[in-house]
Protein backbone atom coordinates (compact mmCIF):
# COMPACT_ATOMS: atom_id res chain seq x y z
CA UNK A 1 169.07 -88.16 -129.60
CA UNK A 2 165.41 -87.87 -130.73
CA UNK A 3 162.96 -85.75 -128.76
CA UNK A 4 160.18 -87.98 -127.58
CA UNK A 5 157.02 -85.80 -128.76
CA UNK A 6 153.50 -85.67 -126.63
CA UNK A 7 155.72 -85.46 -123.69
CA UNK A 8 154.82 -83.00 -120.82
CA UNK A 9 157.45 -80.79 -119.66
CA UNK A 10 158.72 -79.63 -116.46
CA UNK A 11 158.60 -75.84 -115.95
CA UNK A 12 159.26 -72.99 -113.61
CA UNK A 13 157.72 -70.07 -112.99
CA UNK A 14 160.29 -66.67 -113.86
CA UNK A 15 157.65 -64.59 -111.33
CA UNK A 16 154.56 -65.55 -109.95
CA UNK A 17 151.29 -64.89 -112.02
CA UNK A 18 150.25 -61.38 -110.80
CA UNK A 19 146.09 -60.81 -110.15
CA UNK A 20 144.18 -58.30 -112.92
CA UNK A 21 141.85 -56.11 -111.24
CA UNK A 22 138.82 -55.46 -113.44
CA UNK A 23 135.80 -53.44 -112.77
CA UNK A 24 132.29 -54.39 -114.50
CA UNK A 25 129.67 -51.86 -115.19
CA UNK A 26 127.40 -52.91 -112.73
CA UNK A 27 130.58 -52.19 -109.85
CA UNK A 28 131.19 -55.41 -109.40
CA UNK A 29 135.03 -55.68 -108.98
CA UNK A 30 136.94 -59.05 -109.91
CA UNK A 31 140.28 -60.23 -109.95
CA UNK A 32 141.83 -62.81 -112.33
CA UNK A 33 145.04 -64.99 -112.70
CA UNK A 34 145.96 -67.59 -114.80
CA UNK A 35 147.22 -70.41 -113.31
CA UNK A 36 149.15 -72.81 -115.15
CA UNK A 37 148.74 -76.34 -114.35
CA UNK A 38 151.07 -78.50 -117.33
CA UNK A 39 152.70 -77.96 -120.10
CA UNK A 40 152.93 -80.42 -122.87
CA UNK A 41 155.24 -80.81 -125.86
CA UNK A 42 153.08 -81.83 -129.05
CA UNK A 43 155.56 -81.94 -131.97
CA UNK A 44 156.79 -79.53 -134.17
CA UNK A 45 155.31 -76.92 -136.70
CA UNK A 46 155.65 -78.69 -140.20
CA UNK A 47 156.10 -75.24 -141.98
CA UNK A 48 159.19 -73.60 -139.90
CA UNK A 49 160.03 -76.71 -137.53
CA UNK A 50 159.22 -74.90 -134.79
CA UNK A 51 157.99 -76.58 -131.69
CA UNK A 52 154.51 -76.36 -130.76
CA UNK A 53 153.44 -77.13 -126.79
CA UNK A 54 149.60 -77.68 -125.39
CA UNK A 55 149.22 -75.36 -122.21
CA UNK A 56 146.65 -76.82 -119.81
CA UNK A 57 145.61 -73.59 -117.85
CA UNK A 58 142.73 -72.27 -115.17
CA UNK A 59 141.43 -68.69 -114.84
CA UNK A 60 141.40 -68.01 -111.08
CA UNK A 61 138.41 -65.38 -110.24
CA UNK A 62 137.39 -64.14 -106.89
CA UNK A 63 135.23 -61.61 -106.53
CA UNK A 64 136.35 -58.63 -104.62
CA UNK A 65 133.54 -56.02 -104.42
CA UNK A 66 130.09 -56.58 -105.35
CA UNK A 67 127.21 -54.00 -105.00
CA UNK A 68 124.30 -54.74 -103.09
CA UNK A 69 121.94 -54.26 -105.64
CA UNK A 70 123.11 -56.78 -107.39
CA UNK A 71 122.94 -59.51 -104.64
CA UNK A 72 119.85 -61.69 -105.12
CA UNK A 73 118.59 -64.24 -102.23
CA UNK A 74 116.16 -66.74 -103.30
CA UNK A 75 112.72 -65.49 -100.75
CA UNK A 76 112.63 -69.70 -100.20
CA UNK A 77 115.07 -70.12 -97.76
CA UNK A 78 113.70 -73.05 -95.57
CA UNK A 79 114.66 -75.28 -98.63
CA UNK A 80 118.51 -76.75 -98.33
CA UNK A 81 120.80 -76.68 -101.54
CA UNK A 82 119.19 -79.67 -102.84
CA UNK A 83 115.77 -79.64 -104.14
């Protein structure tokens, strides 16, 4: 039976996606994950017939530690989001 290809593909994760601590030279401190959203099948490699898959994928960032210095408030602040 021919593989359908462009198809997405269910998946399952083998752990969960574990956070990466990183640490700017300013002090900020971030953490990031990659979060995987779908997984597509898009055919096969014409060279060794290997199968080649699109990976739709988001970074996840939150920002854990951030020095003061480097927090800047605008000095307008009886203006609303929307200008």
């Amino acid at each position: 039976m021919a593989e359908d290809n462009n198809a997405v593909m269910g998946f399952k994760l083998d752990e969960e996606p574990k956070w990466i601590r990183v640490t700017l030279e300013d002090g900020t401190v971030l953490e990031i994950k990659t979060e995987i959203m779908s997984i597509m099948k898009v055919g096969n490699d014409p060279n060794t017939g290997l199968p080649q898959y699109s990976i739709n994928a988001a970074p996840m960032i939150r920002m854990m530690r951030v020095p003061k210095e480097s927090i800047k408030k605008s000095g307008d602040t009886d203006k609303g989001l929307y200008r």
